[in-house]
C-alpha atoms as a PDB file:
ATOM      1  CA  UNK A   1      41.146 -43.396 159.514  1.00  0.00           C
ATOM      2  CA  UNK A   2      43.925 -40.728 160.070  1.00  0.00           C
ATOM      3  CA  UNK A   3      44.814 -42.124 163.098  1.00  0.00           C
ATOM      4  CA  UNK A   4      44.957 -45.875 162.013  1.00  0.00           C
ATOM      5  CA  UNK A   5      47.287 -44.664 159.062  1.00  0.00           C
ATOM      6  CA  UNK A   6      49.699 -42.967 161.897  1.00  0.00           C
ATOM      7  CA  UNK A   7      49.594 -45.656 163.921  1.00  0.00           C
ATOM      8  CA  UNK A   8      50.508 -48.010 161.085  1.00  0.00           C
ATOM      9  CA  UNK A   9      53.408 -46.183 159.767  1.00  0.00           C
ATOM     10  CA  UNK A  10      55.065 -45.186 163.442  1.00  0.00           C
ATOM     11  CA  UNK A  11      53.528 -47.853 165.380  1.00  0.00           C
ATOM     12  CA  UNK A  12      51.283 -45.386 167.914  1.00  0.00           C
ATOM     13  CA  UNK A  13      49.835 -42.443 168.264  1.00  0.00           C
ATOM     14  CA  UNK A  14      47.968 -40.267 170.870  1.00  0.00           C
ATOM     15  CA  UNK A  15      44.982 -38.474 169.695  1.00  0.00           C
ATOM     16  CA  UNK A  16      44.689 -34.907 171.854  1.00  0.00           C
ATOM     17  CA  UNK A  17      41.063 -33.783 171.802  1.00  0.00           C
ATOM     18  CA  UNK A  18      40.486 -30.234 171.577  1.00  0.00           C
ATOM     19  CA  UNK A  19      38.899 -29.881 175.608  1.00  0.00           C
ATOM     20  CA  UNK A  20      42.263 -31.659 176.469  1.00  0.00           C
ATOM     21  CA  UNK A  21      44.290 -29.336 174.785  1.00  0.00           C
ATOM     22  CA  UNK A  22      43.172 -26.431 175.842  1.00  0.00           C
ATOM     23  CA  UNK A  23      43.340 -27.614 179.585  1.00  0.00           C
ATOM     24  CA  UNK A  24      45.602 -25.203 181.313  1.00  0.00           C
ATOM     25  CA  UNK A  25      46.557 -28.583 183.367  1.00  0.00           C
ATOM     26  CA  UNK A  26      47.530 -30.475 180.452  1.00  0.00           C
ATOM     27  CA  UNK A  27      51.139 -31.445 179.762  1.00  0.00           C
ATOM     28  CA  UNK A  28      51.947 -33.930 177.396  1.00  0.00           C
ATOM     29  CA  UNK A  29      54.946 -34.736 176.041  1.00  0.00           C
ATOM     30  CA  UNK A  30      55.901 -34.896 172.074  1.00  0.00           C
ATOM     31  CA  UNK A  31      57.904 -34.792 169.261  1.00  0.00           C
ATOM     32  CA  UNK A  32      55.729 -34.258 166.364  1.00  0.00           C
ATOM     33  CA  UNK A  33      52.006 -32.581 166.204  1.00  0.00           C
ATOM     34  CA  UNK A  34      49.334 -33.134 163.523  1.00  0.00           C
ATOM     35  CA  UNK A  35      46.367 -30.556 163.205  1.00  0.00           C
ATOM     36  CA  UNK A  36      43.712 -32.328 161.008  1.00  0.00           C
ATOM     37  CA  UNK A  37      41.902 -30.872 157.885  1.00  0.00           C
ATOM     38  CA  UNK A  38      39.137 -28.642 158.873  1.00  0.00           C
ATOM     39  CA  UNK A  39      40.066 -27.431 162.247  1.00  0.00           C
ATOM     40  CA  UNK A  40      38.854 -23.695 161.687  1.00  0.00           C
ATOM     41  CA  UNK A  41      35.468 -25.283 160.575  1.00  0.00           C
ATOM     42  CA  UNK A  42      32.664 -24.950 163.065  1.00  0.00           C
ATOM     43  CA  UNK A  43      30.600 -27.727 161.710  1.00  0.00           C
ATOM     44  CA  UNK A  44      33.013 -30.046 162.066  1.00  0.00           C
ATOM     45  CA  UNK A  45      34.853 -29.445 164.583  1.00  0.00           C
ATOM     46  CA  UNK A  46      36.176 -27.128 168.142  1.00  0.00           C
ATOM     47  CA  UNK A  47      39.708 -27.258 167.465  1.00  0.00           C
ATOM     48  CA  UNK A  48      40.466 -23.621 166.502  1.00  0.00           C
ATOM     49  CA  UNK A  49      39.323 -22.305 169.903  1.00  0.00           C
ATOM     50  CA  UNK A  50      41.658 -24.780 171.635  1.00  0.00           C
ATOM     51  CA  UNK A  51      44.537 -23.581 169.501  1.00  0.00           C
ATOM     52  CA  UNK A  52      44.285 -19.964 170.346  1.00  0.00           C
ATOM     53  CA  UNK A  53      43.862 -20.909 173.723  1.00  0.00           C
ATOM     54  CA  UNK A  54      47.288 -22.260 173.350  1.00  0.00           C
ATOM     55  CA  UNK A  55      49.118 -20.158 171.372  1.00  0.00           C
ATOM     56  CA  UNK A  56      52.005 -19.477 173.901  1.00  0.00           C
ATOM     57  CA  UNK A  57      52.584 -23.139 174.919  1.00  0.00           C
ATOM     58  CA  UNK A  58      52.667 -24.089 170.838  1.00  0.00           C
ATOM     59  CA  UNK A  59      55.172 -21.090 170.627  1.00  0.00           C
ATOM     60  CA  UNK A  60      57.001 -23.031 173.491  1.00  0.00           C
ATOM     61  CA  UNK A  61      56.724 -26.495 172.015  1.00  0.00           C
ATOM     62  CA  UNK A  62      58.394 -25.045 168.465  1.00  0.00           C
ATOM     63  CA  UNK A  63      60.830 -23.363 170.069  1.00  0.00           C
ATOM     64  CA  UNK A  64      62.322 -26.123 172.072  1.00  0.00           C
ATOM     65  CA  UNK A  65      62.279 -28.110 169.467  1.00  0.00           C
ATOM     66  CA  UNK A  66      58.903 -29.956 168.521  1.00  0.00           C
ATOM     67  CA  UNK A  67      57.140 -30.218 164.865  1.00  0.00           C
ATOM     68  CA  UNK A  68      53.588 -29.189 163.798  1.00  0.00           C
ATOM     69  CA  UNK A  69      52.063 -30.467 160.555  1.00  0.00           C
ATOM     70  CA  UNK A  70      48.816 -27.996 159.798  1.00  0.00           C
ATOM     71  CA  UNK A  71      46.584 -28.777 157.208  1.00  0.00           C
ATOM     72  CA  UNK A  72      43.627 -26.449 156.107  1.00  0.00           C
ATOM     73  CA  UNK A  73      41.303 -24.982 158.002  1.00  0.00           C
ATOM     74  CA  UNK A  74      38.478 -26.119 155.381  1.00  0.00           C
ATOM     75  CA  UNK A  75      36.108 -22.902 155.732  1.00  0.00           C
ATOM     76  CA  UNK A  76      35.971 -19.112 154.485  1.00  0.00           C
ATOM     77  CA  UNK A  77      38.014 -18.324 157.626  1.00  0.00           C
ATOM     78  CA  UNK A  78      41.009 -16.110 156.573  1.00  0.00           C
ATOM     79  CA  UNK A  79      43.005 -15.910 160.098  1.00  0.00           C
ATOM     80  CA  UNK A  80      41.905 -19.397 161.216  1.00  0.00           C
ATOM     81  CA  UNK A  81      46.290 -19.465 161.853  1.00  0.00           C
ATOM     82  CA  UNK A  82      46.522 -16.484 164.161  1.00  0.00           C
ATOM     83  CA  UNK A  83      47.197 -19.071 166.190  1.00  0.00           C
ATOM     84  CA  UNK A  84      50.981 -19.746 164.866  1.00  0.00           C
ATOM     85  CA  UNK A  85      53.767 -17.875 166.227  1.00  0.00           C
ATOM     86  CA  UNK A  86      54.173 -16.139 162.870  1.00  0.00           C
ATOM     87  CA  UNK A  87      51.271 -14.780 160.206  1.00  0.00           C
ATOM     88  CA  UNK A  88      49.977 -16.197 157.563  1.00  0.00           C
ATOM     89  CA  UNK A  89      46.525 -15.963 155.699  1.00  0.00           C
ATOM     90  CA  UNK A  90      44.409 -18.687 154.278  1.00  0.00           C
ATOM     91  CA  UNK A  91      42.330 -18.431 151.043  1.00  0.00           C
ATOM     92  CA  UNK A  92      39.228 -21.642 150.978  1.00  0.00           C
ATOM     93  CA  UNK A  93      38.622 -22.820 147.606  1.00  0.00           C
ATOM     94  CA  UNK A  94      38.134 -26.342 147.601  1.00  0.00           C
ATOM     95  CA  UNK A  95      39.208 -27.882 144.084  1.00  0.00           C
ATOM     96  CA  UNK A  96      41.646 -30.332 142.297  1.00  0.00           C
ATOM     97  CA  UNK A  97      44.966 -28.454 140.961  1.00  0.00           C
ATOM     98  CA  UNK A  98      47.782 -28.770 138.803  1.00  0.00           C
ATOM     99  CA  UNK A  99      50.932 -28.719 141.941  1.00  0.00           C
ATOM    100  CA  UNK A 100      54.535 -28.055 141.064  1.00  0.00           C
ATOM    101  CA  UNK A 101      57.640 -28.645 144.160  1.00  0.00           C
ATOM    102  CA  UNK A 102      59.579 -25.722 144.510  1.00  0.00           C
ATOM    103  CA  UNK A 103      61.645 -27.022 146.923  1.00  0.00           C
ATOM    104  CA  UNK A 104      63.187 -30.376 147.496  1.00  0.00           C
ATOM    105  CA  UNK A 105      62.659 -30.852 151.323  1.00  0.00           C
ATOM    106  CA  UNK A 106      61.721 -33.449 153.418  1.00  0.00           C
ATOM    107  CA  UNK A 107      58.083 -31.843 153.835  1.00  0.00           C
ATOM    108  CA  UNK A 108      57.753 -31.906 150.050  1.00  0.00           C
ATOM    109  CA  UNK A 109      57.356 -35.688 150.365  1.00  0.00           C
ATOM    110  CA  UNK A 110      54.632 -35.365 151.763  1.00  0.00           C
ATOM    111  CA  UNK A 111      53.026 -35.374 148.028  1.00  0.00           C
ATOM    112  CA  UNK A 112      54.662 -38.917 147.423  1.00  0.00           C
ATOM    113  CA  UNK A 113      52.647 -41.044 145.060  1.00  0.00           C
ATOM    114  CA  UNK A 114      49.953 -38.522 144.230  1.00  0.00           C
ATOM    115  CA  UNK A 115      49.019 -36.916 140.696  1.00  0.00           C
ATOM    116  CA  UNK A 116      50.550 -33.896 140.596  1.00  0.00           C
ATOM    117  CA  UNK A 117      48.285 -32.542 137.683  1.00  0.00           C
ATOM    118  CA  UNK A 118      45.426 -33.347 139.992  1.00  0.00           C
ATOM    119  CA  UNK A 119      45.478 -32.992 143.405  1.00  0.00           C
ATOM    120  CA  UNK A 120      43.331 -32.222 145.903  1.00  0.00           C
ATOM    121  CA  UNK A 121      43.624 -28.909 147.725  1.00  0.00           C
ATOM    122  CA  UNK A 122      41.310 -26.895 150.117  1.00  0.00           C
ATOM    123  CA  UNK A 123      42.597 -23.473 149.176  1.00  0.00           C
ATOM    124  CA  UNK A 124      46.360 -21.652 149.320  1.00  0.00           C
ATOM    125  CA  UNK A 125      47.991 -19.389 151.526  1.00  0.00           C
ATOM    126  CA  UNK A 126      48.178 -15.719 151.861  1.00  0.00           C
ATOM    127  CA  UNK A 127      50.395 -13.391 153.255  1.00  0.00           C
ATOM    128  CA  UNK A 128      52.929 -15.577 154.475  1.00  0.00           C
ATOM    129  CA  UNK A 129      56.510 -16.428 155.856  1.00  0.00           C
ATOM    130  CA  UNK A 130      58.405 -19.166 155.540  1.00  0.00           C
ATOM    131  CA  UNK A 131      58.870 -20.440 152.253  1.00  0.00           C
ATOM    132  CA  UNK A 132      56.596 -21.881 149.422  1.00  0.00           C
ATOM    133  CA  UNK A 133      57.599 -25.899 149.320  1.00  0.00           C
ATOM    134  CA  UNK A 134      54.846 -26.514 146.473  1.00  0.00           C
ATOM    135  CA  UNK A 135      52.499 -24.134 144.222  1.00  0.00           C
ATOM    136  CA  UNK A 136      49.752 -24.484 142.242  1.00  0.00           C
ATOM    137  CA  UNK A 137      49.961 -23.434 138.496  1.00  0.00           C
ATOM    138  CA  UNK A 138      48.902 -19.725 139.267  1.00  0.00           C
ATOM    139  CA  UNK A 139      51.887 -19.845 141.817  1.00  0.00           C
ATOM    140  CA  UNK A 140      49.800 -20.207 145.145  1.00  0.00           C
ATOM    141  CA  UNK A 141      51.629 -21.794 147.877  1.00  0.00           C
ATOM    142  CA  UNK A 142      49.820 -24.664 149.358  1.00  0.00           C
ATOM    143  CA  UNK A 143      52.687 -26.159 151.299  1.00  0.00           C
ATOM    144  CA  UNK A 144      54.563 -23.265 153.316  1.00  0.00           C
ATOM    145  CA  UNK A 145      57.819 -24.507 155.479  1.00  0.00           C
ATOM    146  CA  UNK A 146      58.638 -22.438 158.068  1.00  0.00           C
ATOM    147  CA  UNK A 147      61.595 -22.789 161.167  1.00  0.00           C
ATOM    148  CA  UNK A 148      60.683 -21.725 165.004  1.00  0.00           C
ATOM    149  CA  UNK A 149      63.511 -21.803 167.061  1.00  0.00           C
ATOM    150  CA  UNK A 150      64.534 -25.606 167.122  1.00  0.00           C
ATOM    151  CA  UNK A 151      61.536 -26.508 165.531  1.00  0.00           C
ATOM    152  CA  UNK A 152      59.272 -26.503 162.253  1.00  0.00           C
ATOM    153  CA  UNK A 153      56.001 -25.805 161.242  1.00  0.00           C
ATOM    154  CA  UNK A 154      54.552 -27.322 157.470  1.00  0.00           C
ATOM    155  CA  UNK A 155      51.517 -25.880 156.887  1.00  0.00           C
ATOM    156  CA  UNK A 156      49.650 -27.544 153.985  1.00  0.00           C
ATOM    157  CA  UNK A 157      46.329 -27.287 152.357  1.00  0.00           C
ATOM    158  CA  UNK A 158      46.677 -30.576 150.763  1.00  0.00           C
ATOM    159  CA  UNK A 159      43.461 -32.687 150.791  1.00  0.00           C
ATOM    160  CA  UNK A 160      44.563 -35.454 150.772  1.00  0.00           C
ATOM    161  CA  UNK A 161      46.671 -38.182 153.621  1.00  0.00           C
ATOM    162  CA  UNK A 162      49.986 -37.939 153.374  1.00  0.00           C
ATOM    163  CA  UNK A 163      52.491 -39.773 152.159  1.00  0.00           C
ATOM    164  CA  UNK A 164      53.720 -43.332 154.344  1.00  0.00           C
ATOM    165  CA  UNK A 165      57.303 -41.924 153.902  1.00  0.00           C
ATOM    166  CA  UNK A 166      55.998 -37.839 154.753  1.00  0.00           C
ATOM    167  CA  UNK A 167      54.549 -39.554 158.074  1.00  0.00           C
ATOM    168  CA  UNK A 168      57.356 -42.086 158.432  1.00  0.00           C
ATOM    169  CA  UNK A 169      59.918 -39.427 159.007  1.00  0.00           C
ATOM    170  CA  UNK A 170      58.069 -36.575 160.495  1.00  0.00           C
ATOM    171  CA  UNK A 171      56.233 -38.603 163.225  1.00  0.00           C
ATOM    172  CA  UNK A 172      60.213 -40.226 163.754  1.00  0.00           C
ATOM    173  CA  UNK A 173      59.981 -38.452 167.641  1.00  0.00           C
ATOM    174  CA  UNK A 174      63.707 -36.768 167.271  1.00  0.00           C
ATOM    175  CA  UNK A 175      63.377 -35.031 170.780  1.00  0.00           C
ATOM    176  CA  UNK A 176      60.450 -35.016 172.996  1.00  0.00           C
ATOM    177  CA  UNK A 177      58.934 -31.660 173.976  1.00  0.00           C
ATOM    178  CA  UNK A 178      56.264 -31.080 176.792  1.00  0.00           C
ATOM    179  CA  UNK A 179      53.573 -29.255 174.787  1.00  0.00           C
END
């Protein structure tokens, strides 16, 4: 369903499965990066291996220029981002929550449309950098914007799709980077 929603707002999309990421052989070429909702989560799914496998090529990728969108790792797995050229913790707690925008940037569209007195979040973040772009009531960040060289990471625990105009703009390939 993610993927149909990509493809409708941007026209096409290439889904990257976690064996094919990891492949030291692999070079494909991007502008923007989505890592789905429950990638730390063993149940559902082998991404997290595959991104620490990588860690030095997404270090590359952000540096030169190219955009990540993480959303939560969706299990009791506190450095499920060591992954990231930059620490940051994760707390799971799966619940709806009152969300305030602390900053007006182009990632805090992302929440277009929604309830903000109810949304949908797996958790918050921990020991961070960057900067919070939305907190929950108890001031827990669960969008976090942070700048890698030429490029940007959004790290989100949202739990919900985001917004036509969030995906619009961020999946908007300004420069092409071999990942």
């Amino acid at each position: 369903m993610f993927q149909r929603l990509i493809d409708d707002c941007v026209g096409c999309c290439e889904l990257v499965t976690p064996q094919l990421l990891a492949a030291p052989f692999y070079r494909g070429s991007f502008g923007s990066l989505i890592i789905p909702t429950g990638f730390a989560n063993k149940e559902y799914s082998r991404v997290l291996p595959a991104l620490r496998a990588t860690k030095s090529r997404i270090k590359r990728f952000l540096e030169s220029g190219g955009e990540i969108l993480v959303f939560g790792g969706g299990g009791d797995i506190p450095d499920c981002y060591d992954w990231l050229p930059f620490p940051v913790g994760y707390h799971f707690e799966y619940g709806s929550r009152s969300i305030t925008i602390q900053r007006e940037t182009e990632s805090a569209s992302l929440l277009e449309g929604y309830d903000l007195n109810a949304f949908e979040c797996d958790g918050y973040f921990t020991g961070y950098q960057g900067y919070p772009v939305a907190v929950t009531r108890e001031g827990h960040p669960v969008i976090i914007e942070e700048r890698i060289g030429s490029g940007r990471v959004i790290l989100t625990t949202c739990h919900e799709y985001p917004s036509r105009t969030f995906l619009t703009r961020f999946c908007a390939c300004r420069k092409e980077n071999f990942f």
